[in-house]
N, C-alpha and C. Protein backbone atom coordinates (compact mmCIF):
# COMPACT_ATOMS: atom_id res chain seq x y z
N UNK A 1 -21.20 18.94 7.85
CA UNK A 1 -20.64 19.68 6.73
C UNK A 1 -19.94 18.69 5.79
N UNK A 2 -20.33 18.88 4.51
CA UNK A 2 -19.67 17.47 3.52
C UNK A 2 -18.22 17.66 3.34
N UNK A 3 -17.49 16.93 3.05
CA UNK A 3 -15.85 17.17 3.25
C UNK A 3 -15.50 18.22 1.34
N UNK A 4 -14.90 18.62 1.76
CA UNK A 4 -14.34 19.63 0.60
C UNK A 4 -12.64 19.32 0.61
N UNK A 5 -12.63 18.45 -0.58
CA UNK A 5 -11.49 17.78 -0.74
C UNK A 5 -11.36 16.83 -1.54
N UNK A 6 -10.20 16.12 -1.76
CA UNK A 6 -10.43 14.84 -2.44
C UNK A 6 -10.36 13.56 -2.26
N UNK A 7 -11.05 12.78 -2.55
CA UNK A 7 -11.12 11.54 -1.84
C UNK A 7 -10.18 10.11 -3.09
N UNK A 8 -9.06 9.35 -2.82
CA UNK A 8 -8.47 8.81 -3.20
C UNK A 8 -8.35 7.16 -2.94
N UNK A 9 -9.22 6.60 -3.85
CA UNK A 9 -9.36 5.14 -3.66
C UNK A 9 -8.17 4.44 -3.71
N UNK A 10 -7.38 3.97 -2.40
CA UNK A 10 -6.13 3.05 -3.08
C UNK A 10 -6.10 2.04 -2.10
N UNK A 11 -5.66 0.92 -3.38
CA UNK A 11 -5.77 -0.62 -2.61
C UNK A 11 -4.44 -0.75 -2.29
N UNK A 12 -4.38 -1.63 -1.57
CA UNK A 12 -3.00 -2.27 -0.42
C UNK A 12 -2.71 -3.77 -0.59
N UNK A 13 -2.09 -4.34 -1.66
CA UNK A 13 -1.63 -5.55 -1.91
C UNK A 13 -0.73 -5.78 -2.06
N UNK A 14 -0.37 -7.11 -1.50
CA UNK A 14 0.58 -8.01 -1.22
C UNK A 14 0.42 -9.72 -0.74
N UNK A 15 1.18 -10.55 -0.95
CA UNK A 15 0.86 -11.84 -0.17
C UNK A 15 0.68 -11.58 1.12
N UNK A 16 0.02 -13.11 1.44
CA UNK A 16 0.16 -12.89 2.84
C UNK A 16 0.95 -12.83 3.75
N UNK A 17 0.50 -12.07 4.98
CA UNK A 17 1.36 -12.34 6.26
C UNK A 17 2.87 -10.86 5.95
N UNK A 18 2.83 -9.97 4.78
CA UNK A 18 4.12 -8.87 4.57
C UNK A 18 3.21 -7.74 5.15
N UNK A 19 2.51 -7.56 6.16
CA UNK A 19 2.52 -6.73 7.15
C UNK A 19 1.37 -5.42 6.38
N UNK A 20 0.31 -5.74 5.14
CA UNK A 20 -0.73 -4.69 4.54
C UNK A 20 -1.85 -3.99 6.02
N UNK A 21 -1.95 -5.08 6.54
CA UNK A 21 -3.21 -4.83 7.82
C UNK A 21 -2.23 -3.76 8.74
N UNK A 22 -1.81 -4.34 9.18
CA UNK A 22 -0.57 -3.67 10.39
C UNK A 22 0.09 -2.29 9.65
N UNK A 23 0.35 -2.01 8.49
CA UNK A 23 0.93 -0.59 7.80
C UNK A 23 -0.26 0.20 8.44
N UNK A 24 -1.26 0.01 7.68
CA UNK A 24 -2.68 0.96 8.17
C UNK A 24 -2.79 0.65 9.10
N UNK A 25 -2.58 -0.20 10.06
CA UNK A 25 -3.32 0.37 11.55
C UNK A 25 -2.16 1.22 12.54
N UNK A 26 -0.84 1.23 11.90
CA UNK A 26 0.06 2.09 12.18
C UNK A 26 -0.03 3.13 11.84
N UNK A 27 -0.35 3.67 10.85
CA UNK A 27 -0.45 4.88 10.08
C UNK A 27 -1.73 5.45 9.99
N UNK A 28 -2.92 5.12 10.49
CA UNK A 28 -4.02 6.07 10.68
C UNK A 28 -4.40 5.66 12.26
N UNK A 29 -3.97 4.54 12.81
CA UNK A 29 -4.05 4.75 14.46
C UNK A 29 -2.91 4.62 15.47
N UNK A 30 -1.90 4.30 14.94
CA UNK A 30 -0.82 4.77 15.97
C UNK A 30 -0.74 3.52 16.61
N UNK A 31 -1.31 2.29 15.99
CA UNK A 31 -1.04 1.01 16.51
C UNK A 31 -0.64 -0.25 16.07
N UNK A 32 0.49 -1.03 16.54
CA UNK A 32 0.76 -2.37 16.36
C UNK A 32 0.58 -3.51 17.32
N UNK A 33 0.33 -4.74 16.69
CA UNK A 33 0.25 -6.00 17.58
C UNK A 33 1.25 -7.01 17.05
N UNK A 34 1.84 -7.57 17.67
CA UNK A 34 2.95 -8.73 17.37
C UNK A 34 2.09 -10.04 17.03
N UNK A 35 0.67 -10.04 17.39
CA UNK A 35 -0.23 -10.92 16.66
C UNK A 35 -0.52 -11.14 15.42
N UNK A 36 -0.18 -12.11 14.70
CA UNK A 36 -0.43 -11.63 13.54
C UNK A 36 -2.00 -12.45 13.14
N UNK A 37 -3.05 -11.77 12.93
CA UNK A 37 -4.24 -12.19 12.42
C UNK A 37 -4.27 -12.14 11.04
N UNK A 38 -4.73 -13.05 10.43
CA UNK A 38 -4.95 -13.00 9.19
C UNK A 38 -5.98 -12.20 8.32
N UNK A 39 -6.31 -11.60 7.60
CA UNK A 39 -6.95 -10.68 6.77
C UNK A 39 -8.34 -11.67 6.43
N UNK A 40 -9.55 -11.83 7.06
CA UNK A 40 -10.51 -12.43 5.69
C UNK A 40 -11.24 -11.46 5.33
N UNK A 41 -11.39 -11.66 3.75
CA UNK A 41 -11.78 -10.96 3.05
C UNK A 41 -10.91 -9.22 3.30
N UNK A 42 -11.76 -8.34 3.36
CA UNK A 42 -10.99 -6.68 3.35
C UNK A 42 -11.57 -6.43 4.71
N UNK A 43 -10.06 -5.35 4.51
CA UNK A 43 -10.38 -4.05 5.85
C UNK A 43 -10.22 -2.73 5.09
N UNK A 44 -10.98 -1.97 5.65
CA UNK A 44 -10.87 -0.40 5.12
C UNK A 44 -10.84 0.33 6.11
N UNK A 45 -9.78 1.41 5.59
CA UNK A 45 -9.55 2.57 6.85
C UNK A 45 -9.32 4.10 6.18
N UNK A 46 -9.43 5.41 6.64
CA UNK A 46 -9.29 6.36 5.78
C UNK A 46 -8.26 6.84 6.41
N UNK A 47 -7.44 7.59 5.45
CA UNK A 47 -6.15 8.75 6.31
C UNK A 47 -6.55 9.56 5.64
N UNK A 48 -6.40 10.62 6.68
CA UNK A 48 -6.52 12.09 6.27
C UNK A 48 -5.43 12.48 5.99
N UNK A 49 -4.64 13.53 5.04
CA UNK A 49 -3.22 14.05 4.45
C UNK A 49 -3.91 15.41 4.14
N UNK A 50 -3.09 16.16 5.03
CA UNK A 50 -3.10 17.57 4.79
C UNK A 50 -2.30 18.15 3.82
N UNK A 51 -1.89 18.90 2.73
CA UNK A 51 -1.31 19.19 2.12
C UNK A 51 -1.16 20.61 1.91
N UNK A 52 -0.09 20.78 1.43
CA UNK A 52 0.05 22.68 1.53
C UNK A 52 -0.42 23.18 0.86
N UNK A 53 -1.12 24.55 1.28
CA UNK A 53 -1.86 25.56 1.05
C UNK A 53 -3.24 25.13 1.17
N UNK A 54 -3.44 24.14 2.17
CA UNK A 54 -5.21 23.75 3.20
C UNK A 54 -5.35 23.43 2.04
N UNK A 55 -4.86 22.13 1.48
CA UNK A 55 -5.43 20.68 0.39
C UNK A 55 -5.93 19.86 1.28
N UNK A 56 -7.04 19.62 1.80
CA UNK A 56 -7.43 18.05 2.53
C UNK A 56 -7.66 16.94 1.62
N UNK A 57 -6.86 16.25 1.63
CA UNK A 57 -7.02 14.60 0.95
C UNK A 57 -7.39 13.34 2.18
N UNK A 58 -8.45 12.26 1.19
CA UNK A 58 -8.58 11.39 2.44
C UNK A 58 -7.80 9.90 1.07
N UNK A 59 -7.19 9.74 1.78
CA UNK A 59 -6.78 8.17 1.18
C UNK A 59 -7.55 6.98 1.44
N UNK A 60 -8.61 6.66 0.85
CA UNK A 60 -9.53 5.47 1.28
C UNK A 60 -8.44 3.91 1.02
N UNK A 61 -8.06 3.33 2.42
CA UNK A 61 -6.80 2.26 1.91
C UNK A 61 -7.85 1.00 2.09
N UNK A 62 -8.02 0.42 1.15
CA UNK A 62 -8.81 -1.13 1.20
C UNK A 62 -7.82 -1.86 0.77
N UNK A 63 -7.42 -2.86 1.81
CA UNK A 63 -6.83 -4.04 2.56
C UNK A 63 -7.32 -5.32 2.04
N UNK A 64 -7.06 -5.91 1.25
CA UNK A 64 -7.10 -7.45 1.13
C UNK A 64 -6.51 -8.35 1.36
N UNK A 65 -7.37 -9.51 1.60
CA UNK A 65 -6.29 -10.54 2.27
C UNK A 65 -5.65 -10.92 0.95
N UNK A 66 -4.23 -11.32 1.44
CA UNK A 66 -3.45 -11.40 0.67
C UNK A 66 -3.43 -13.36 -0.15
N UNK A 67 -4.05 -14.14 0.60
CA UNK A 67 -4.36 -15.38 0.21
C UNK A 67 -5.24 -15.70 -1.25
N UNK A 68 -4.59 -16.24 -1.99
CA UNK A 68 -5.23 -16.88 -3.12
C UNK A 68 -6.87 -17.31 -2.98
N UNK A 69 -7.54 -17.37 -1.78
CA UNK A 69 -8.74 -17.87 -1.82
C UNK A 69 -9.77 -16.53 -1.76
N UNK A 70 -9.16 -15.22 -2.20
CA UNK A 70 -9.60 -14.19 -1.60
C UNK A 70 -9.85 -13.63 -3.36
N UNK A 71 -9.82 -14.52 -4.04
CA UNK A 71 -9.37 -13.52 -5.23
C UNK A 71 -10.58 -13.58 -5.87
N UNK A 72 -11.63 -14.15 -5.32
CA UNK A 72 -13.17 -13.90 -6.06
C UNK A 72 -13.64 -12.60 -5.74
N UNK A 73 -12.65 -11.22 -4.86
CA UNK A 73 -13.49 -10.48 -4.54
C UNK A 73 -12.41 -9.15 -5.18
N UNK A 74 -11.58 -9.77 -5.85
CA UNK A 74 -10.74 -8.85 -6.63
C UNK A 74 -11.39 -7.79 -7.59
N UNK A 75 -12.48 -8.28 -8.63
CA UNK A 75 -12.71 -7.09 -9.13
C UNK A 75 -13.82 -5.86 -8.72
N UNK A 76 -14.26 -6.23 -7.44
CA UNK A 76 -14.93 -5.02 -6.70
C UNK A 76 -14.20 -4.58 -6.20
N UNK A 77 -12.90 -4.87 -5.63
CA UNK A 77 -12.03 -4.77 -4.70
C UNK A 77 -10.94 -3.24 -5.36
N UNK A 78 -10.70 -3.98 -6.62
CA UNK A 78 -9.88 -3.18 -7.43
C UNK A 78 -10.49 -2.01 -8.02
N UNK A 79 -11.77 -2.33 -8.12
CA UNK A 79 -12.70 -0.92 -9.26
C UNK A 79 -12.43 0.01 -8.63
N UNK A 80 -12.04 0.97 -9.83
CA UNK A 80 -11.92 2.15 -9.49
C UNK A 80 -10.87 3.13 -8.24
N UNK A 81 -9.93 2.28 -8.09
CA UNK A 81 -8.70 2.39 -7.73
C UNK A 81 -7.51 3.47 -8.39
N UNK A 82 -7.86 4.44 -7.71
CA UNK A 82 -6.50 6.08 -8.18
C UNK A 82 -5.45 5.08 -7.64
N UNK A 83 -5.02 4.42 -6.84
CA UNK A 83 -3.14 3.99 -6.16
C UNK A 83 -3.21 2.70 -6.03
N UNK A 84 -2.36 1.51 -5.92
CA UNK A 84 -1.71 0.37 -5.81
C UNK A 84 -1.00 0.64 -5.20
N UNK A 85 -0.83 0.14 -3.88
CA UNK A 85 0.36 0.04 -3.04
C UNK A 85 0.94 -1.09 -3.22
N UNK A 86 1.63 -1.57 -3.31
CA UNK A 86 2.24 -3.36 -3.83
C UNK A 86 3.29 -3.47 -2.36
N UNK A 87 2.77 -4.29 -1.90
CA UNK A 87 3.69 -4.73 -0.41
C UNK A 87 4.26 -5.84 -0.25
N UNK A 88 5.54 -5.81 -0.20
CA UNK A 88 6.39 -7.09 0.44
C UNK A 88 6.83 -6.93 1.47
N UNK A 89 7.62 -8.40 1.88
CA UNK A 89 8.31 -8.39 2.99
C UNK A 89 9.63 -8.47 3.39
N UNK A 90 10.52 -7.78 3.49
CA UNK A 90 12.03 -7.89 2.89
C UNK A 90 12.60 -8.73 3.23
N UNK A 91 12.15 -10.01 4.21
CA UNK A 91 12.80 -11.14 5.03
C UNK A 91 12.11 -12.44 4.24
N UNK A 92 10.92 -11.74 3.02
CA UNK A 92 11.09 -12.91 2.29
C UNK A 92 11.34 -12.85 0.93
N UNK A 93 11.75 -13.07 0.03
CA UNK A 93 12.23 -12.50 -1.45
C UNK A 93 10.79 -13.17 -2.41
N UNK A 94 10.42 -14.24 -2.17
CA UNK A 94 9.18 -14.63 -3.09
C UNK A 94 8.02 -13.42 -2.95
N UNK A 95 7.62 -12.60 -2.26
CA UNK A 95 6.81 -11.68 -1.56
C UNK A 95 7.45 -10.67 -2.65
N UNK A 96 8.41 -10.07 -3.11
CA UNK A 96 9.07 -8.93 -4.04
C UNK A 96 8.46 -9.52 -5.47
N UNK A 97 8.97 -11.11 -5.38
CA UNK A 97 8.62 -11.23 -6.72
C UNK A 97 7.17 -11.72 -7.39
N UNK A 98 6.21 -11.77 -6.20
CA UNK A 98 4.68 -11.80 -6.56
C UNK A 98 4.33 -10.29 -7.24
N UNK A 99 4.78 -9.22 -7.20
CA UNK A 99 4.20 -7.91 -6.95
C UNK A 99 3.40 -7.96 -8.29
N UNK A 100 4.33 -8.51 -9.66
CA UNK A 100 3.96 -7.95 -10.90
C UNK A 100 2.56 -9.25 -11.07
N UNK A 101 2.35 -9.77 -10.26
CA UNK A 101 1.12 -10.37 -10.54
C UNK A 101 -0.09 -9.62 -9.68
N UNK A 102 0.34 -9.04 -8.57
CA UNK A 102 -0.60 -8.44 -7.81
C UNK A 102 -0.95 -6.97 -8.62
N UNK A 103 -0.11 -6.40 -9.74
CA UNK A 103 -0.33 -5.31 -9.87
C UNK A 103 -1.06 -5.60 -11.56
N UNK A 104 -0.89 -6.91 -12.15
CA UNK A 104 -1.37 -7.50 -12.78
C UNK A 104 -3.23 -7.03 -12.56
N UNK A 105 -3.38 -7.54 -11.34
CA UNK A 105 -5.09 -8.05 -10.83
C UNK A 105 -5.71 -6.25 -10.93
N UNK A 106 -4.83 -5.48 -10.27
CA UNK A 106 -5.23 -4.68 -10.32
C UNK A 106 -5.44 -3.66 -11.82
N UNK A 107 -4.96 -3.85 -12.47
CA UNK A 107 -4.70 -3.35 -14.42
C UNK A 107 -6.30 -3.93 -14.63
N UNK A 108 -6.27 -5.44 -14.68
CA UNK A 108 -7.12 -5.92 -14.91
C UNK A 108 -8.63 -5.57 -14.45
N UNK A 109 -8.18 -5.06 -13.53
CA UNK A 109 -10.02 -4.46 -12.88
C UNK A 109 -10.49 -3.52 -12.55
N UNK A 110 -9.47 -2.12 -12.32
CA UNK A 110 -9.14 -1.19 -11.64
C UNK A 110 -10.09 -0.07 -12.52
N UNK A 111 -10.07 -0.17 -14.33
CA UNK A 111 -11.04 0.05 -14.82
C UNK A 111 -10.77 2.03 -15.23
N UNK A 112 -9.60 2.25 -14.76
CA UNK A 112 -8.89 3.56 -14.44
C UNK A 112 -7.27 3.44 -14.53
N UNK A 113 -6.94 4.71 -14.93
CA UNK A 113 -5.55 5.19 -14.73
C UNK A 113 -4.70 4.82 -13.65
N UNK A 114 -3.89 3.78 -13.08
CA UNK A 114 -4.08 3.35 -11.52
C UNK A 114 -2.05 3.97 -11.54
N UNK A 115 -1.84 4.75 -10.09
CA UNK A 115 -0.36 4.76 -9.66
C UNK A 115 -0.16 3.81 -8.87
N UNK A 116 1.13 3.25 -8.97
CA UNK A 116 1.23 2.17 -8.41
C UNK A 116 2.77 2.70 -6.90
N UNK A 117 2.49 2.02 -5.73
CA UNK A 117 3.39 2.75 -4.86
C UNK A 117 4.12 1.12 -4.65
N UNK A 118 5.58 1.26 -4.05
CA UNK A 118 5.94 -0.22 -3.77
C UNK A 118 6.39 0.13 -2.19
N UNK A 119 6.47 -0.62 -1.20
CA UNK A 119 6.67 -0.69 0.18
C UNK A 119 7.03 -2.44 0.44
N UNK A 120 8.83 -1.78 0.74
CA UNK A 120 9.10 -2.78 1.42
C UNK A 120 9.11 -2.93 2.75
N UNK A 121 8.38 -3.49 3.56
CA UNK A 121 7.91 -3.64 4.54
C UNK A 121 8.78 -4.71 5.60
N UNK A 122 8.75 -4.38 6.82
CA UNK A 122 9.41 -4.63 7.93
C UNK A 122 11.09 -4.33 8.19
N UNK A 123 10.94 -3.47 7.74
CA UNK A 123 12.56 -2.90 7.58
C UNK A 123 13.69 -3.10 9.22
N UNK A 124 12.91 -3.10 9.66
CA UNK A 124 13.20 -3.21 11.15
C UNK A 124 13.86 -4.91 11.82
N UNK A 125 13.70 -5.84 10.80
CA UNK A 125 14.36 -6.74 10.89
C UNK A 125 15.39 -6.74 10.11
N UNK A 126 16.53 -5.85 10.27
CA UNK A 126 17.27 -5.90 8.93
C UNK A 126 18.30 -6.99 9.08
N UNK A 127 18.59 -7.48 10.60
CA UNK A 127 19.34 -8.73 10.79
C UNK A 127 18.76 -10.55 9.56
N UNK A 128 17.11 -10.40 9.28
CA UNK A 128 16.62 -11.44 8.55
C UNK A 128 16.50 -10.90 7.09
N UNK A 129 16.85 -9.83 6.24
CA UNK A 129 16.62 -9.33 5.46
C UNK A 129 17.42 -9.90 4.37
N UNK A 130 16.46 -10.26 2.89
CA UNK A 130 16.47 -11.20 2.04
C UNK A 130 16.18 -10.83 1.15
N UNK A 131 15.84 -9.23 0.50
CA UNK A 131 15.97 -8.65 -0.15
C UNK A 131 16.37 -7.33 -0.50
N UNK A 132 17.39 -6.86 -0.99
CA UNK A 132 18.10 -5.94 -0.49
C UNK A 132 17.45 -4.70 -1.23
N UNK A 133 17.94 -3.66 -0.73
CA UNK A 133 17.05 -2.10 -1.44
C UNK A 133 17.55 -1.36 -2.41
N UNK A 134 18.36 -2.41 -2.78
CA UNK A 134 18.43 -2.35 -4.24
C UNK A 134 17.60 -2.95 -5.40
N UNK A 135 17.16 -3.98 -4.76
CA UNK A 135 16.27 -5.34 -5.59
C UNK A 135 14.68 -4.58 -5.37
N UNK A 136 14.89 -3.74 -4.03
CA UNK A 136 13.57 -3.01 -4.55
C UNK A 136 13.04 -1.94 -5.04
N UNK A 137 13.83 -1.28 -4.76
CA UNK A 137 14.41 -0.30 -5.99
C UNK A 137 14.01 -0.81 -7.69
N UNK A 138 14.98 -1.50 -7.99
CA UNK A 138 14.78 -2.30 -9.27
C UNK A 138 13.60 -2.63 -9.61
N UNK A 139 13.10 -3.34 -8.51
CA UNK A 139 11.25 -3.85 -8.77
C UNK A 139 10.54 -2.84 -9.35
N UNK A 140 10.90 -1.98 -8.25
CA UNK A 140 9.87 -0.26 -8.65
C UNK A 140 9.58 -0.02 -9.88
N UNK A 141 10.85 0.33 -10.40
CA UNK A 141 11.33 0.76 -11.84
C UNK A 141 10.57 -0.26 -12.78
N UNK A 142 10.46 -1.60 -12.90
CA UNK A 142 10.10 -2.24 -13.53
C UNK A 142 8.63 -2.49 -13.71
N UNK A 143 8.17 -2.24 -12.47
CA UNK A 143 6.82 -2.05 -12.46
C UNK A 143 6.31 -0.77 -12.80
N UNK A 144 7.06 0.01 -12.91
CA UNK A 144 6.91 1.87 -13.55
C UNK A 144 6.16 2.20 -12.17
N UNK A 145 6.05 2.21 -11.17
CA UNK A 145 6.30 3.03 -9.71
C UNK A 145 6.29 4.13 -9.69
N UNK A 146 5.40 5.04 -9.41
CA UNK A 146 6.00 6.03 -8.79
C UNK A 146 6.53 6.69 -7.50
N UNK A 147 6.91 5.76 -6.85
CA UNK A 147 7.78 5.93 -5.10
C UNK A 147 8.15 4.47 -4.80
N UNK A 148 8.72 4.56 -4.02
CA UNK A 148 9.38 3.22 -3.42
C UNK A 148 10.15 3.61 -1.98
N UNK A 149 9.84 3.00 -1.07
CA UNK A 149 10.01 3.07 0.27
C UNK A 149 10.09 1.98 1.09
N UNK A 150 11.21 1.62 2.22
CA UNK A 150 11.52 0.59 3.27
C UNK A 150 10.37 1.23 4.30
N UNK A 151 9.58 0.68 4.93
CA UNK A 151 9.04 0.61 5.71
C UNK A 151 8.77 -0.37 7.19
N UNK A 152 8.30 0.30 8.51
CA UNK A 152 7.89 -0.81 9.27
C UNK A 152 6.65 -0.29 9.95
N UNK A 153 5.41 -1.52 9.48
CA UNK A 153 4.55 -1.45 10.67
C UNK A 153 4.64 -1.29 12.36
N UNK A 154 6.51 -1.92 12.43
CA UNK A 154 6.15 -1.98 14.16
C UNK A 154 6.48 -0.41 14.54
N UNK A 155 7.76 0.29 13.66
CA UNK A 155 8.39 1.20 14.40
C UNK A 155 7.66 2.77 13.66
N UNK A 156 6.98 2.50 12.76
CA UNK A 156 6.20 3.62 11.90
C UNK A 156 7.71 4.11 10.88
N UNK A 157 8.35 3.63 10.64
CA UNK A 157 9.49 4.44 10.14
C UNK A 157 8.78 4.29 8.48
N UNK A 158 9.11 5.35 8.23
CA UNK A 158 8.62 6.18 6.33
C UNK A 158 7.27 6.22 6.29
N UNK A 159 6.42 5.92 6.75
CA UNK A 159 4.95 5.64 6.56
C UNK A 159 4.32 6.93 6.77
N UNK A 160 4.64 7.71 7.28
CA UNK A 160 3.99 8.97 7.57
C UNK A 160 4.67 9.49 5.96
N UNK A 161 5.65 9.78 5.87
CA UNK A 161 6.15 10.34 4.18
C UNK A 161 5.94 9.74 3.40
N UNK A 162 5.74 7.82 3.28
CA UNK A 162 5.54 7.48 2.15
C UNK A 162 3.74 8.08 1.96
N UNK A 163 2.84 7.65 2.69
CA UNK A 163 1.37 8.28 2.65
C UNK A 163 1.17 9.51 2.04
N UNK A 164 1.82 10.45 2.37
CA UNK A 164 1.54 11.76 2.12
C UNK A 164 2.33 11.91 1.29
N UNK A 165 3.30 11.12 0.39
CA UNK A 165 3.70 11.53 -0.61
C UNK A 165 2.84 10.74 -1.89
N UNK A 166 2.30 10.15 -1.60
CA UNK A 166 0.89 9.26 -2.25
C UNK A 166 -0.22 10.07 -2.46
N UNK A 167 -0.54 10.77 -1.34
CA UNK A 167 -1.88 12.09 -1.25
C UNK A 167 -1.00 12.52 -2.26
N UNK A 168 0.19 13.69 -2.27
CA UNK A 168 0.69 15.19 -3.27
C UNK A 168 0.62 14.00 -4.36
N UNK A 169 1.13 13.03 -4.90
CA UNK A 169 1.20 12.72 -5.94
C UNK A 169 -0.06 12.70 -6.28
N UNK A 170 -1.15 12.19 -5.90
CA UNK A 170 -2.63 11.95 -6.61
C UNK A 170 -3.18 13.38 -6.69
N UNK A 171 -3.10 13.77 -5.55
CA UNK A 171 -3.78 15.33 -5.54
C UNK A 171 -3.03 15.97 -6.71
N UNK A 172 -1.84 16.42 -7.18
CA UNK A 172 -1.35 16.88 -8.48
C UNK A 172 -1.82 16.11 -9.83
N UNK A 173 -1.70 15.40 -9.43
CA UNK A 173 -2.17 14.23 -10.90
C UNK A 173 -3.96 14.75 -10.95
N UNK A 174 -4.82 14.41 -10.45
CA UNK A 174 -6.33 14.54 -10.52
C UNK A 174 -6.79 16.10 -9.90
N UNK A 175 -6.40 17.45 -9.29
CA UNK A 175 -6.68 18.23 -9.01
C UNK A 175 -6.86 19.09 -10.16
């Protein structure tokens, strides 16, 4: 039976190593590794987001590696992209301030109306934390954002609300 719903292209960028692979494999499988493997080239994964009054949304999240040698595959990568997730790492502050170039790549290729989400990521080290949530906060705003959220791949904390507040926002915007 073909899915009856909407389907929502959004990419997941950030430098490397601020935790893009590990968000999604927390948030559509319920899993983390303290390994950290590096991204080559993309990963893609779908979440399903139920929404009220039986809305099924699937969030198609394509994962790029976050390394400069990856960027020949940016404008297939980006086409046609409804969301930007822009990901840092709050234990490193250069990672906050790449975003407006990562959201740069995506303007540039995306070829569409693109929302952009910000996730500061690994919240769970807040003893190494180097950018405060205020500074990302601020980022948000500057990048015209629509959400902004502390997050952690290890402990799942916001990722279930930031996602599904990504589905209601697109699903209202394009329904």
């Amino acid at each position: 039976m073909p899915f009856k719903g909407h389907v929502f292209k959004s990419v997941v960028c950030g430098d490397g190593n601020v935790g893009k692979t590990s968000l999604i494999l927390q948030y559509t499988e319920h899993k983390f590794t303290e390994k950290y493997i590096q991204t080559i080239g993309t990963n893609f994964a779908i979440a399903d987001v139920m929404l009220p009054e039986g809305n099924p949304v699937k969030l198609q999240l394509w994962d790029l590696g976050g390394q400069e040698q990856f960027n020949f595959a940016w404008p297939s990568f980006y086409a046609g992209a409804f969301a930007g997730i822009l990901v840092y790492d709050i234990t490193r502050r250069e990672t906050l301030q790449s975003l407006p170039t990562w959201q740069a790549g995506i303007e540039k290729y995306a070829g569409r109306e693109t929302l952009y989400f910000v996730f500061g990521n690994k919240c769970d080290l807040e003893s190494e934390r180097a950018v405060t949530t205020a500074e990302g906060e601020s980022m948000t705003r500057e990048l015209g954002a629509s959400g902004f959220w502390e997050t952690s791949a290890k402990t799942g904390e916001n990722l279930r609300e930031a996602f599904y507040a990504i589905a209601e926002k697109l699903f209202q915007i394009y329904e």
